[in-house]
Protein backbone atom coordinates (compact mmCIF):
# COMPACT_ATOMS: atom_id res chain seq x y z
CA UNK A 1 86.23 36.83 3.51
CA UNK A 2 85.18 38.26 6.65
CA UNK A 3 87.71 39.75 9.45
CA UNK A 4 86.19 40.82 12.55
CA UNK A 5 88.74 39.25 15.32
CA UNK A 6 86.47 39.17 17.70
CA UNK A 7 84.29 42.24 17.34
CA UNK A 8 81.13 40.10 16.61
CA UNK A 9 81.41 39.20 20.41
CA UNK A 10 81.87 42.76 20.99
CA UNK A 11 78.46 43.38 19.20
CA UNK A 12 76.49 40.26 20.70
CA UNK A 13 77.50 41.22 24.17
CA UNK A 14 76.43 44.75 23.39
CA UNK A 15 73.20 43.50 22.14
CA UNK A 16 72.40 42.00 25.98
CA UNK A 17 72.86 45.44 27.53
CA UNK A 18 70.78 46.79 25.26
CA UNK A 19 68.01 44.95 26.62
CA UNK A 20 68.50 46.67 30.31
CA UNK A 21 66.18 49.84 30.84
CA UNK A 22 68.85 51.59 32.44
CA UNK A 23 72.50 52.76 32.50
CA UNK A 24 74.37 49.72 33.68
CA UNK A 25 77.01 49.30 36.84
CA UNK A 26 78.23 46.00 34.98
CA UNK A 27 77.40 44.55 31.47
CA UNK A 28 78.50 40.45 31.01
CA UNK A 29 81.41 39.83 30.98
CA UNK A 30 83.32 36.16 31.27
CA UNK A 31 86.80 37.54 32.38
CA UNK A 32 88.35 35.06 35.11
CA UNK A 33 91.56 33.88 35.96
CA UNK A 34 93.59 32.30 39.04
CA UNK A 35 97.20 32.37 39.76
CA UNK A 36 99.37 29.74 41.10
CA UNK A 37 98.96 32.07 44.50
CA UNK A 38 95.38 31.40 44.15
CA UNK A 39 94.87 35.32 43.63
CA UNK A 40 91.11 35.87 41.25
CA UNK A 41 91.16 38.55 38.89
CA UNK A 42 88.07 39.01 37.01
CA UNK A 43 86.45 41.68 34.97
CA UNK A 44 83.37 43.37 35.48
CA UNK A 45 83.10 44.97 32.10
CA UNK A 46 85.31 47.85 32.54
CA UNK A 47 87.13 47.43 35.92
CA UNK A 48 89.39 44.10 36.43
CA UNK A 49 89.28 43.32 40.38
CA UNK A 50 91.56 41.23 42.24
CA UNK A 51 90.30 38.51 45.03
CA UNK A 52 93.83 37.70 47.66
CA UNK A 53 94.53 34.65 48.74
CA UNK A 54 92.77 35.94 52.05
CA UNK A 55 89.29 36.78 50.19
CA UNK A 56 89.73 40.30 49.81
CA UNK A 57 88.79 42.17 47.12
CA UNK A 58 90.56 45.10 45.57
CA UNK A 59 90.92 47.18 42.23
CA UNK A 60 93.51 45.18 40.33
CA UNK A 61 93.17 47.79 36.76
CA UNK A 62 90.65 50.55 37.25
CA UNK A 63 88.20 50.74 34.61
CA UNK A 64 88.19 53.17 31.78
CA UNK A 65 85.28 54.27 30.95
CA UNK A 66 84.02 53.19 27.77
CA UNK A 67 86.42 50.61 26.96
CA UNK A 68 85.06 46.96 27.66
CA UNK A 69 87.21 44.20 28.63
CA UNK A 70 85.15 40.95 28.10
CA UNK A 71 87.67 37.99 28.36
CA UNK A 72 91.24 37.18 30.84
CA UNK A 73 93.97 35.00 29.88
CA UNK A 74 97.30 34.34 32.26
CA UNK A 75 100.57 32.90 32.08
CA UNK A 76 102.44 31.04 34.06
CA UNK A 77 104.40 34.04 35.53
CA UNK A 78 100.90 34.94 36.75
CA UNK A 79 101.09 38.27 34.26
CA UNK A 80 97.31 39.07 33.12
CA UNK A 81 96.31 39.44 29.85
CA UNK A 82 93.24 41.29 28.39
CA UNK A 83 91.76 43.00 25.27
CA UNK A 84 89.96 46.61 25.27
CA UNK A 85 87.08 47.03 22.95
CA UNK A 86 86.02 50.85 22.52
CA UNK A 87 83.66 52.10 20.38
CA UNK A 88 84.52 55.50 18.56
CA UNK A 89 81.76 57.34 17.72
CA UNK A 90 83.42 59.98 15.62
CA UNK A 91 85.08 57.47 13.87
CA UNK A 92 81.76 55.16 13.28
CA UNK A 93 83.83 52.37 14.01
CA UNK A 94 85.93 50.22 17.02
CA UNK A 95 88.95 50.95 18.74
CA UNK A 96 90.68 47.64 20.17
CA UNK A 97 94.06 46.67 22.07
CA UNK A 98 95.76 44.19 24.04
CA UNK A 99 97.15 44.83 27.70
CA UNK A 100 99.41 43.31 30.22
CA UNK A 101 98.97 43.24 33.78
CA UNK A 102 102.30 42.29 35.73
CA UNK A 103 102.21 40.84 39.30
CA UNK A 104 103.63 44.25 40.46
CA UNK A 105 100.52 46.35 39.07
CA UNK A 106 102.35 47.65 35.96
CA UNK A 107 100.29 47.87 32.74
CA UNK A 108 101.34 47.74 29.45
CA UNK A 109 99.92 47.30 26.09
CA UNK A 110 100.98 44.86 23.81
CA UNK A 111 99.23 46.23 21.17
CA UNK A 112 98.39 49.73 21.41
CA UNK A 113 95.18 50.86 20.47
CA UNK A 114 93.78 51.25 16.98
CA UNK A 115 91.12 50.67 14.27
CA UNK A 116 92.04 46.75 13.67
CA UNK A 117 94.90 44.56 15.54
CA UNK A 118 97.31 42.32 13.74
CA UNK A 119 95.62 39.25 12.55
CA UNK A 120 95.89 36.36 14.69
CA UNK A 121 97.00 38.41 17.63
CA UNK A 122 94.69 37.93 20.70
CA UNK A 123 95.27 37.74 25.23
CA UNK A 124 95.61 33.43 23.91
CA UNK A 125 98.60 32.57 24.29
CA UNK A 126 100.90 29.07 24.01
CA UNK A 127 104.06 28.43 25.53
CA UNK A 128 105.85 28.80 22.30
CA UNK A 129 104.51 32.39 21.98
CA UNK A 130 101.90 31.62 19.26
CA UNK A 131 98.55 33.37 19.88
CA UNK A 132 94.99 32.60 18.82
CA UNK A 133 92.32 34.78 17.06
CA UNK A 134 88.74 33.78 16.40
CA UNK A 135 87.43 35.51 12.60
CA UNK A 136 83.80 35.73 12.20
CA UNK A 137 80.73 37.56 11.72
CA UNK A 138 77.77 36.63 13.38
CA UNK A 139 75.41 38.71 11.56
CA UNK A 140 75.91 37.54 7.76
CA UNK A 141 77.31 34.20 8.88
CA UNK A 142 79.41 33.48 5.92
CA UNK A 143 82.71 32.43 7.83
CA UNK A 144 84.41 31.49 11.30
CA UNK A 145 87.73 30.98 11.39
CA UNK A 146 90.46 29.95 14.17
CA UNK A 147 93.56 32.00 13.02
CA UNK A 148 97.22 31.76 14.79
CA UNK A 149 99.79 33.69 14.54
CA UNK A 150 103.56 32.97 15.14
CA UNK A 151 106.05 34.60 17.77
CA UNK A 152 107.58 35.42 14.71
CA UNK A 153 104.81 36.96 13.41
CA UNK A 154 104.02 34.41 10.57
CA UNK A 155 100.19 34.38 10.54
CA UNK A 156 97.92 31.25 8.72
CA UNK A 157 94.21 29.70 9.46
CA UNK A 158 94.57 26.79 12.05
CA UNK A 159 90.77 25.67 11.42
CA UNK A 160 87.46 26.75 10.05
CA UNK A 161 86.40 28.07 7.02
CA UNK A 162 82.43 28.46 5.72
CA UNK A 163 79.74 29.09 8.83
CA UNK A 164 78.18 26.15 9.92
CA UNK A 165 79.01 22.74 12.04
CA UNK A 166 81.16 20.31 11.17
CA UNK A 167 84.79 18.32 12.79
CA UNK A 168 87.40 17.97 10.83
CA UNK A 169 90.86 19.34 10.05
CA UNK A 170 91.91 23.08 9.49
CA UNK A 171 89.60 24.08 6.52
CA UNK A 172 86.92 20.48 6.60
CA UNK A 173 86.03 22.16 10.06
CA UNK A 174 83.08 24.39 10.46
CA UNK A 175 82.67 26.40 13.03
CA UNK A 176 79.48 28.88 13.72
CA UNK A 177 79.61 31.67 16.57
CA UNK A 178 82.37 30.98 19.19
CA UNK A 179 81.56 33.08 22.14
CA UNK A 180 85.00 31.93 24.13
CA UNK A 181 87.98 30.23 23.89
CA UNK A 182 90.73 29.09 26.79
CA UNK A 183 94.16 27.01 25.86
CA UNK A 184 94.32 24.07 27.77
CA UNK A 185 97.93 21.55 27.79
CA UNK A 186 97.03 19.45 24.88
CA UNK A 187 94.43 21.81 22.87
CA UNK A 188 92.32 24.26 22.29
CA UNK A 189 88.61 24.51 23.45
CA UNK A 190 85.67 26.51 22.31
CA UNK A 191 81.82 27.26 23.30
CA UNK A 192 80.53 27.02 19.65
CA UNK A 193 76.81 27.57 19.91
CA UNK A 194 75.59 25.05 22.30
CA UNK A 195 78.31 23.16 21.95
CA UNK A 196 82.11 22.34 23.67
CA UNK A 197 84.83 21.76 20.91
CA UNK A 198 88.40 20.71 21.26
CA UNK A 199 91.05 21.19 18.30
CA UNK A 200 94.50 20.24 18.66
CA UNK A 201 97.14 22.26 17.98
CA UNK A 202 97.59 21.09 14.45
CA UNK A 203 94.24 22.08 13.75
CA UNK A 204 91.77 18.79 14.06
CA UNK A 205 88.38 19.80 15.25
CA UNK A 206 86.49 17.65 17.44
CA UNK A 207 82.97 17.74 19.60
CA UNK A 208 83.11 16.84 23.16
CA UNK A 209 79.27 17.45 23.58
CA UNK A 210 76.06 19.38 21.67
CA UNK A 211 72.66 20.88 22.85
CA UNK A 212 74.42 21.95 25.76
CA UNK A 213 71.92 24.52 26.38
CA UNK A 214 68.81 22.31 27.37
CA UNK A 215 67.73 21.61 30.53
CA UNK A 216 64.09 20.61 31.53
CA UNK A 217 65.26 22.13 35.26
CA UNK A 218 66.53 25.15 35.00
CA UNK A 219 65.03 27.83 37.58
CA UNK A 220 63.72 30.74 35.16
CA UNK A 221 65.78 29.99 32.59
CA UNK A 222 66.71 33.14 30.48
CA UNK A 223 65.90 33.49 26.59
CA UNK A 224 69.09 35.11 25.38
CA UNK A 225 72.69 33.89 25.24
CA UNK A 226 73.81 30.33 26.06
CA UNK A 227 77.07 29.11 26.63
CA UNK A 228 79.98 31.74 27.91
CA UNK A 229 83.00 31.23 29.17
CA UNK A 230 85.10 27.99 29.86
CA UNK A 231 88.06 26.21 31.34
CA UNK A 232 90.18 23.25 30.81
CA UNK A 233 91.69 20.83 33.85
CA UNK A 234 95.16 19.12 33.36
CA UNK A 235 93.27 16.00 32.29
CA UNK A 236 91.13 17.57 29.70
CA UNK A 237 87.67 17.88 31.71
CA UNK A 238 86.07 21.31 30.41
CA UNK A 239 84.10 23.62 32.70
CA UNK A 240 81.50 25.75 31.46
CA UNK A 241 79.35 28.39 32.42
CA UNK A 242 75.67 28.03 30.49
CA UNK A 243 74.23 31.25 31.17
CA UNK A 244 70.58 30.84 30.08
CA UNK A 245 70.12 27.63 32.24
CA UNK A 246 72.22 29.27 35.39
CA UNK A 247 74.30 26.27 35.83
CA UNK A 248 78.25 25.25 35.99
CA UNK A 249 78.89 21.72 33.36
CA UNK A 250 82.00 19.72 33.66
CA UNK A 251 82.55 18.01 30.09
CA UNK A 252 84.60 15.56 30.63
CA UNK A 253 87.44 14.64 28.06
CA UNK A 254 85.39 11.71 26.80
CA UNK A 255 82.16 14.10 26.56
CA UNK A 256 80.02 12.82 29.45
CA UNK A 257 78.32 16.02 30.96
CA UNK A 258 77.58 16.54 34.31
CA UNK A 259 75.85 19.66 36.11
CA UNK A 260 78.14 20.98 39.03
CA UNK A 261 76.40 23.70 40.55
CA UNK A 262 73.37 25.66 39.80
CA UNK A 263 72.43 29.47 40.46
CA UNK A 264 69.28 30.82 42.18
CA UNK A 265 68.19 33.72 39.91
CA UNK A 266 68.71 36.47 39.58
CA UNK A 267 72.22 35.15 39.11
CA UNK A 268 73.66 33.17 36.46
CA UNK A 269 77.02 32.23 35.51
CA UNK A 270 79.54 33.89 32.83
CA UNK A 271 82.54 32.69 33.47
CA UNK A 272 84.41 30.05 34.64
CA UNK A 273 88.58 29.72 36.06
CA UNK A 274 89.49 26.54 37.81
CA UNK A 275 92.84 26.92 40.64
CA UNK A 276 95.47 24.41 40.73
CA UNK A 277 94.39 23.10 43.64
CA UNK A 278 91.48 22.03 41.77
CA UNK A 279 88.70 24.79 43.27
CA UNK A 280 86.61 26.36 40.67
CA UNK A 281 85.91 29.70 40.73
CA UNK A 282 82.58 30.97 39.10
CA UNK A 283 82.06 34.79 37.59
CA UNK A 284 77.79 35.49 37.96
CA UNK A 285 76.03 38.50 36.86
CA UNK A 286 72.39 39.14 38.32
CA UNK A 287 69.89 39.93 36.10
CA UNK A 288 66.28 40.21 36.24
CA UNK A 289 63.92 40.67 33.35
CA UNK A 290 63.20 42.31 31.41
CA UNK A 291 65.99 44.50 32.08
CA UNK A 292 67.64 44.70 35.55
CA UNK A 293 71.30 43.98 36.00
CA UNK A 294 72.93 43.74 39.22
CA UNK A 295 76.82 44.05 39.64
CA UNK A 296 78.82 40.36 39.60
CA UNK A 297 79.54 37.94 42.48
CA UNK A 298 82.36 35.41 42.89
CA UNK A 299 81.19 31.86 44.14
CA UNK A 300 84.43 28.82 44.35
CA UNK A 301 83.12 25.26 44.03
CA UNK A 302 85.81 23.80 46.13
CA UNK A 303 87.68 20.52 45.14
CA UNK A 304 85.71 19.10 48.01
CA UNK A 305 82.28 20.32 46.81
CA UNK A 306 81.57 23.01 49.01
CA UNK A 307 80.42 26.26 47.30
CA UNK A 308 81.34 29.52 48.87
CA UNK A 309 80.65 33.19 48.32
CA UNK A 310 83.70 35.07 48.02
CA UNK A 311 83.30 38.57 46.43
CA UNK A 312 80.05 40.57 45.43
CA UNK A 313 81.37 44.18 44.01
CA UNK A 314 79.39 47.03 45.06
């Protein structure tokens, strides 16, 4: 069996900066969160930057150089959560950890850094302490798995099993490469592919939609990646970012898809973190081919549908 936790990610999204001709101010990323304050913290690769309540921006961790941070979670103290991927050449292998990010500034790991972390442990988090891992490797495509791991530390497969496509429950489910994941009240949601998947917390897999990545009017679409990151309403609607097409989708909870808001290139969205007032904040990166990236901008979709610029770092 194959046990990656995550790094496959790590490699895909390392694959996309390859394509740029030159050193880059901000790889992808799909890092976003909101507080109940309605303070934005998303990442920007390396540094994780902090939009106030009054739309300014500041350096919420400062980046290390060399270590990625790809994906945000938060809790309902408003504490941060994120992973560091680091690649040790010496070693010929990764270095990962977990971190914390108080509301005073403090950061801690949760797991310190080394070669692998414990299995199942990942910045997804329930309210009974359980966390969630993805398992898989994209390359030889033998087996994806959705692992979770106890407060207590007691670790088994929630769903998943050989690569491929299928619902089901815990092992009948097939999943193939899961680029993001986000905890919602009821479940657990996924961008699988082209696809937005739902399992329940006792481990039944379920599509809300497929061929997500298709659209006839997408501006210059791009011809690498697909779906990113993702968020989940009280009710169960799913927002997604579909980077190729440069559009925001709302899935709703009975799968009907709708396109919220569209990017003029070079911009196109990674990430997606919805307030609880019900604006929706978008995380874009600018690229241009073949191999121009420009640093990320903040857009919020209000509640009202009014879209906004808030934040472009320089």
């Amino acid at each position: 069996m194959i046990r990656t936790q995550r790094r496959s990610a790590y490699l895909a999204f390392a694959a996309l900066a390859a394509l740029a001709s030159k050193p880059l101010s901000a790889h992808p990323a799909w890092g976003i969160v909101v507080d109940h304050s309605g303070q934005v913290y998303f990442s920007d690769l390396e540094t994780v930057w902090r939009i106030d309540p009054l739309g300014r921006l500041s350096v919420a961790r400062s980046g290390l150089s060399g270590r990625h941070v790809h994906e945000l979670a938060i809790d309902d103290q408003g504490n941060v959560y994120g992973p560091d991927y680091e690649y040790v050449s010496e070693a010929a292998g990764f270095r990962t950890a977990l971190w914390r990010l108080d509301s005073s500034g403090r950061v801690t790991y949760t797991v310190p850094p080394g070669r692998t972390l414990p299995r199942g442990a990942s910045i997804w988090r329930d309210r009974a302490g359980n966390t969630y891992s993805v398992e898989e490797d994209n390359h030889l495509k033998r087996e994806t798995l959705l692992v979770k791991r106890s407060a207590r530390g007691e670790v088994t497969p929630l769903a998943g099993g050989r690569y491929g496509f299928a619902d089901g429950t815990g092992s009948h489910a097939q999943f193939s490469n899961i680029a993001a994941l986000t905890i919602g009240q009821q479940a657990l949601f996924v961008t699988d592919g082209s696809a937005v998947r739902k399992v329940s917390f006792t481990g039944v897999v379920s599509t809300l939609a497929r061929n997500l990545d298709t659209d006839k009017n997408a501006q210059r679409p791009l011809s690498f990646a697909g779906l990113m990151g993702l968020a989940v309403g009280p009710t169960g609607d799913v927002y997604v970012a579909d980077f190729r097409n440069r559009r925001v989708l709302k899935v709703t909870a009975k799968g009907v898809v709708s396109v919220l808001q569209r990017c003029d290139p070079p911009w196109t969205p990674t990430g997606v973190a919805l307030a609880p007032n019900g604006d929706l904040h978008v995380l874009e990166i600018g690229f241009e081919p073949p191999g121009t990236w420009l640093k990320p901008r903040i857009r919020k979709l209000s509640s009202r549908g009014v879209t906004t610029t808030e934040a472009i770092v320089k």
